[in-house]
Protein backbone atom coordinates (compact mmCIF):
# COMPACT_ATOMS: atom_id res chain seq x y z
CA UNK A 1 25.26 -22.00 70.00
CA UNK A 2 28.48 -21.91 68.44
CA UNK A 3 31.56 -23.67 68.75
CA UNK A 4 33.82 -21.56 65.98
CA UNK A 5 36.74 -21.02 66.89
CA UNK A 6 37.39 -16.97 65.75
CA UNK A 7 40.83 -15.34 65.64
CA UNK A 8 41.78 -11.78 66.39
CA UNK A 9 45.24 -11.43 65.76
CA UNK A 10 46.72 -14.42 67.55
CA UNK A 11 43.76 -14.61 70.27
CA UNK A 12 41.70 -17.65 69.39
CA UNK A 13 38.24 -17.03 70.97
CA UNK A 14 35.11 -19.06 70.86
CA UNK A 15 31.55 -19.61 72.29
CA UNK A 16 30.29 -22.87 73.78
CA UNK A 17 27.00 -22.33 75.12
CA UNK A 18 26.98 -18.78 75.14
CA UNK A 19 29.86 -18.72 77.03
CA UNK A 20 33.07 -16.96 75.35
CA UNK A 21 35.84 -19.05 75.84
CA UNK A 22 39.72 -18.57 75.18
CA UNK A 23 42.71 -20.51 74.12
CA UNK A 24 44.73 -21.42 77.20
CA UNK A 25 47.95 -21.07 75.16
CA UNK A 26 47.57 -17.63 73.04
CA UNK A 27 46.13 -16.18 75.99
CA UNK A 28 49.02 -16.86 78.34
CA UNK A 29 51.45 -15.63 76.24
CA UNK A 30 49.24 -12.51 75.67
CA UNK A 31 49.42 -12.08 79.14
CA UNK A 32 53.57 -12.53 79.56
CA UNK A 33 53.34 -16.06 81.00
CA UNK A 34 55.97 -17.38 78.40
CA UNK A 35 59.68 -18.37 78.21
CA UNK A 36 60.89 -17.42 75.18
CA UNK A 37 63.77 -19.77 73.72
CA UNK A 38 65.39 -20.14 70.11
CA UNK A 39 62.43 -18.23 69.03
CA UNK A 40 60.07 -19.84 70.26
CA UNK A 41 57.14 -18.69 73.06
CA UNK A 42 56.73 -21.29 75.40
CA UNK A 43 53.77 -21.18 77.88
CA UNK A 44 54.79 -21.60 81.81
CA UNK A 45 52.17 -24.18 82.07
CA UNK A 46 52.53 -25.02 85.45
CA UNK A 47 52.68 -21.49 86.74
CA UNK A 48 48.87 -21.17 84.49
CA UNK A 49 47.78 -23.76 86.52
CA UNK A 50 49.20 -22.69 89.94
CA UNK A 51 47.04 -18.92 89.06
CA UNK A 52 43.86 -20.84 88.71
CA UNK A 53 44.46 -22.83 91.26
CA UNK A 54 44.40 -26.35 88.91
CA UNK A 55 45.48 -29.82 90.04
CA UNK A 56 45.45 -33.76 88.71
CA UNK A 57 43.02 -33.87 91.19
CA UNK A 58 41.27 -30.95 90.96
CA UNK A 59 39.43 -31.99 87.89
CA UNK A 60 42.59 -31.49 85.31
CA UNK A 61 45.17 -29.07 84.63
CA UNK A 62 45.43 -26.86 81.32
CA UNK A 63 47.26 -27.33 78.92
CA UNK A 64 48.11 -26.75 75.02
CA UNK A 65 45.16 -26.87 73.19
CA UNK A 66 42.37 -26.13 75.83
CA UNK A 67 40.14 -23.27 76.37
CA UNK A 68 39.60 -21.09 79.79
CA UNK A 69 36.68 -19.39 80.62
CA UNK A 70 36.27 -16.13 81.10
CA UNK A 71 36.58 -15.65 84.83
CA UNK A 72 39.48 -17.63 84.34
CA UNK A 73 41.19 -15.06 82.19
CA UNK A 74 40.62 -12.14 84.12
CA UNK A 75 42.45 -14.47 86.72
CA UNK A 76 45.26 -15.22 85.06
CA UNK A 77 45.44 -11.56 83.90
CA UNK A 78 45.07 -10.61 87.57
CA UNK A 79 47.68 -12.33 88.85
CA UNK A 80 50.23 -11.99 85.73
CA UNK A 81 50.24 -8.26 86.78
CA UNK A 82 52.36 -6.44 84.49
CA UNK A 83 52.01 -3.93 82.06
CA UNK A 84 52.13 -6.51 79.38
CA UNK A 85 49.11 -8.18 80.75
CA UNK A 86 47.54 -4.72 81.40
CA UNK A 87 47.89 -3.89 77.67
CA UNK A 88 46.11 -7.48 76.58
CA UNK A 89 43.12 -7.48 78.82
CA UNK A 90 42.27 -3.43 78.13
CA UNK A 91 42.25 -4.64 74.22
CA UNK A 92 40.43 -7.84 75.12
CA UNK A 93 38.11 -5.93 76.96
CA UNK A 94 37.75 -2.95 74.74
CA UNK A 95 38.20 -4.58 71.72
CA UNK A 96 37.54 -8.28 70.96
CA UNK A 97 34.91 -8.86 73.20
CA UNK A 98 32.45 -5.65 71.94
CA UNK A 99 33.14 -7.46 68.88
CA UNK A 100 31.93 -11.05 70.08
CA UNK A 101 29.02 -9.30 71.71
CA UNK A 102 28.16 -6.79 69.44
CA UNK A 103 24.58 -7.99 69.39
CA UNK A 104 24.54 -9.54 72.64
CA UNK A 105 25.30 -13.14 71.20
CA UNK A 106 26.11 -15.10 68.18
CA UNK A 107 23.78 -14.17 65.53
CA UNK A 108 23.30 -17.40 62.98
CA UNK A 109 20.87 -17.71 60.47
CA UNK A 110 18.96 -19.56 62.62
CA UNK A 111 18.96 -17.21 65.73
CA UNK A 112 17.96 -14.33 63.00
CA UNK A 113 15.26 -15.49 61.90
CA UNK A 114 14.17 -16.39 65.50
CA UNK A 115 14.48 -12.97 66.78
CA UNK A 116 12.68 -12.12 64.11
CA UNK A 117 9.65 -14.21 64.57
CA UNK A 118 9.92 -14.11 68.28
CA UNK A 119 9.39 -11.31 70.52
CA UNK A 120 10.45 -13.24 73.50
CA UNK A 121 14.22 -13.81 71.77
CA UNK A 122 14.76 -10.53 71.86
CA UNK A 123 13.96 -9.50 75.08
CA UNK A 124 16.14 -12.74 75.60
CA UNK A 125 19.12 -11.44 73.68
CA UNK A 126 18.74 -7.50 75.11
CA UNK A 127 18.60 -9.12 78.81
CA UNK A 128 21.81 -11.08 78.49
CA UNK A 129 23.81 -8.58 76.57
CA UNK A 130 23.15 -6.20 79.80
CA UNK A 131 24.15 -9.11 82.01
CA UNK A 132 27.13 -9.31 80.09
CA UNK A 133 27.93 -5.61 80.06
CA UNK A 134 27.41 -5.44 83.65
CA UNK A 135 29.83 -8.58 84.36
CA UNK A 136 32.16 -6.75 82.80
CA UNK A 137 32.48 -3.82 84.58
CA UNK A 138 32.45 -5.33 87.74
CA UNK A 139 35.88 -7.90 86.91
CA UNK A 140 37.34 -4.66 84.88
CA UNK A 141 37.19 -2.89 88.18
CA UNK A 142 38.30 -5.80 89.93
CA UNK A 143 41.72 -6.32 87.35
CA UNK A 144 42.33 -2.64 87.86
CA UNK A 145 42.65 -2.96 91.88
CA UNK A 146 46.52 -2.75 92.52
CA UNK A 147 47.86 -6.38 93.15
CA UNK A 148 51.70 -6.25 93.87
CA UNK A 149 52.16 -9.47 93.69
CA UNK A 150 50.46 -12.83 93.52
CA UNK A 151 51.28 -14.17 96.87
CA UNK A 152 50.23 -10.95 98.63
CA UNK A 153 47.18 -10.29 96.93
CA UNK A 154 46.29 -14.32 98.32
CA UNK A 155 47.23 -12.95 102.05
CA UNK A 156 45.69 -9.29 101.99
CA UNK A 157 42.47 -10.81 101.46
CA UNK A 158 42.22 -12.22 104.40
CA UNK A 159 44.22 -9.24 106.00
CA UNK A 160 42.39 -7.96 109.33
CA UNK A 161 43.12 -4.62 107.55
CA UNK A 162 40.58 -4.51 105.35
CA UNK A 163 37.13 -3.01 105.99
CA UNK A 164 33.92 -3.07 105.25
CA UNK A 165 31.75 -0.02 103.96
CA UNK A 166 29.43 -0.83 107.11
CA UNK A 167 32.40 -0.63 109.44
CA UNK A 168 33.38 2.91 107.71
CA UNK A 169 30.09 3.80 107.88
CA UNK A 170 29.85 3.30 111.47
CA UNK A 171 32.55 5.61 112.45
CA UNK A 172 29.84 8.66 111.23
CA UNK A 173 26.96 7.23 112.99
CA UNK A 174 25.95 6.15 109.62
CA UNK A 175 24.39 3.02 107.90
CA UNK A 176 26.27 1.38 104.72
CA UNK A 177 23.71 3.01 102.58
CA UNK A 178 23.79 6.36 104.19
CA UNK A 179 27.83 6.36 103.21
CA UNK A 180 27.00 4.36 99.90
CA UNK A 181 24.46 7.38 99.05
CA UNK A 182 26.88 10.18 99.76
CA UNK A 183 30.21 8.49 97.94
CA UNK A 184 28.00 7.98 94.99
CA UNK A 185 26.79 11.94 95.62
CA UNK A 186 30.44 12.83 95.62
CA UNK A 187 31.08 11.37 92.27
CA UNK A 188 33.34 8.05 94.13
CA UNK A 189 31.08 5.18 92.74
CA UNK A 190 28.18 4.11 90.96
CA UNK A 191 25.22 1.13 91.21
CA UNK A 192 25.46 -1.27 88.48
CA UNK A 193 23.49 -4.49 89.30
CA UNK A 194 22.72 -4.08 92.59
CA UNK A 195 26.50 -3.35 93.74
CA UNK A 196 28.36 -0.32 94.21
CA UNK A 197 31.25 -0.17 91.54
CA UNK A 198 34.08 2.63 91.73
CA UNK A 199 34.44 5.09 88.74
CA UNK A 200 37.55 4.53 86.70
CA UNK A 201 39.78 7.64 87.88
CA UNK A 202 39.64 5.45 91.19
CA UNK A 203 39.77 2.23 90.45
CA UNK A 204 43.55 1.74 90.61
CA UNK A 205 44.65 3.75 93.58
CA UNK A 206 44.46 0.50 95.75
CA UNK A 207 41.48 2.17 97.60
CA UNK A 208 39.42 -1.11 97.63
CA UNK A 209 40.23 -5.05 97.23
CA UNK A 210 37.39 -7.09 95.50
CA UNK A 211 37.11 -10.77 94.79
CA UNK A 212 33.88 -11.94 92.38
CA UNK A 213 32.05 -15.07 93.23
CA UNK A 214 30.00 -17.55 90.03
CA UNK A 215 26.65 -17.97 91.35
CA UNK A 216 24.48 -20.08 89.06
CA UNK A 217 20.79 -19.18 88.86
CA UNK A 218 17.72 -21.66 89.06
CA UNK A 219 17.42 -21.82 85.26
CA UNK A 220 21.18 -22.65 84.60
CA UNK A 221 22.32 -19.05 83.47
CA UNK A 222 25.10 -17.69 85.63
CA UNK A 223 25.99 -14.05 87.37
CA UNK A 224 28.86 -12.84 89.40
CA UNK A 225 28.69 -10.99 92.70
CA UNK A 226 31.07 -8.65 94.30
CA UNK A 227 32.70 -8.91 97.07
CA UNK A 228 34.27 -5.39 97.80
CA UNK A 229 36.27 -3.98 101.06
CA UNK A 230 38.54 -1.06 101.44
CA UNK A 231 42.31 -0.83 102.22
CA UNK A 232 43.47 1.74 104.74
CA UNK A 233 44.35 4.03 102.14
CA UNK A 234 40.56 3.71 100.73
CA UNK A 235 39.29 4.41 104.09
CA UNK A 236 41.84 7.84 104.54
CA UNK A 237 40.46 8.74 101.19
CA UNK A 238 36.76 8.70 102.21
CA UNK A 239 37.98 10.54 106.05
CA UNK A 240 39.81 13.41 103.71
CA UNK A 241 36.96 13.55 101.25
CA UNK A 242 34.31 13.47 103.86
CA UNK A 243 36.32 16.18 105.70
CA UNK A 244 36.61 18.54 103.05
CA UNK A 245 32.97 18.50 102.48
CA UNK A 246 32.46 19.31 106.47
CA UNK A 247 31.70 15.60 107.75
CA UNK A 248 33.56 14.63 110.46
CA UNK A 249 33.57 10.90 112.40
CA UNK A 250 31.92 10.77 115.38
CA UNK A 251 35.06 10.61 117.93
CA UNK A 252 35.96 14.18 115.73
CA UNK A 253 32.50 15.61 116.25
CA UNK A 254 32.77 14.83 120.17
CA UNK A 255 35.83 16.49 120.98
């Protein structure tokens, strides 16, 4: 466990528990979520707060001189939604976080020489750096999903217009794996943790809407879980692409 606090560039990032956390105020204004004035950047605190949903009486707002957690950035970057923010989380992602994890956690004397003398550390260490690895890729996909804007994104997920894979499915006759199986045949997705993930060339052509949900495990370690369904346009991509390879729906195939 470490709680030093490590810089990269103005990003100050540090790990509490194992868990990577990030300065409220240089990651806001990484993001775009600054006024700028006399030349100074000052963070739009209470706009922060309204993205993560943060109250008085929701257990404290942020402020200058906290830390966020991860899911919390990829919130905030979420909703920010500009190219600005784009730019920061792809180097965050691709760049300071390798770094943080480049051996799958902080490596101190002290955890060294444990590894070292301690077989199970390093199945330990190997286990969560693939946890964190697949984490990642499922809230990268879930960043690169089109969000116009804040308030939308809030409504369309609980828009009736959304659909499930099973519901898709079920226009072919098929089950959700059946159409699972042949997207993934068809080069649309792939399984990472037990959940269907869509390769990057389609991950920001709005085809699917995703929300990720902390579930903490019996012995205190947490994981996230998907939640994907597909817009409209998703599902007229997988009726075109189904088409072209000679799979019709079932009304299609009747008449």
């Amino acid at each position: 466990m470490s709680n030093e606090v490590q810089v990269f560039d103005n990003l100050k990032v540090k790990e509490v528990n194992g868990q990577v956390m990030f300065d409220a105020e240089s990651a806001a204004i990484g993001l775009g979520i600054f006024d700028k004035s006399h030349g100074y950047e000052n963070v739009r605190w209470e706009r922060v707060n309204k993205y993560l949903k943060l109250s008085a009486t929701s257990g404290g707002k942020i402020n200058k001189g906290d830390f966020i957690t991860e899911p919390q950035f990829y919130r905030l970057a979420i909703k920010a939604n500009n190219e600005t923010a784009e730019r920061f989380q792809a180097w965050v992602t691709e760049e300071v976080l390798p770094s943080i994890r480049k051996h799958g956690a902080y490596l101190t004397n002290d955890k060294i020489e444990e590894i070292l003398l301690s077989p199970d550390t390093l199945i330990k260490v190997a286990t969560e750096l693939k946890n964190e690895r697949e984490k990642n890729v499922l809230l990268t996909q879930q960043v690169s999903e089109s969000r116009p804007k804040a308030d939308y994104y809030d409504k369309i997920m609980q828009s009736k217009s959304l659909v499930t894979i099973t519901q898709i499915a079920k226009d072919y006759g098929w089950s959700a794996k059946q159409m699972n199986d042949k997207l993934h045949e068809l080069g649309v997705q792939y399984k990472i943790g037990g959940q269907w993930v869509l390769y990057s060339k389609y991950q920001d052509k709005g085809y699917t809407f995703s929300t990720t949900v902390d579930i903490t495990k019996k012995d205190g370690s947490s994981d996230v879980r998907m939640n994907t369904k597909w817009t409209q346009k998703g599902r007229v991509f997988i009726y075109n692409l189904l088409k072209e390879n000679d799979i019709l729906p079932t009304i299609e195939r009747e008449n």
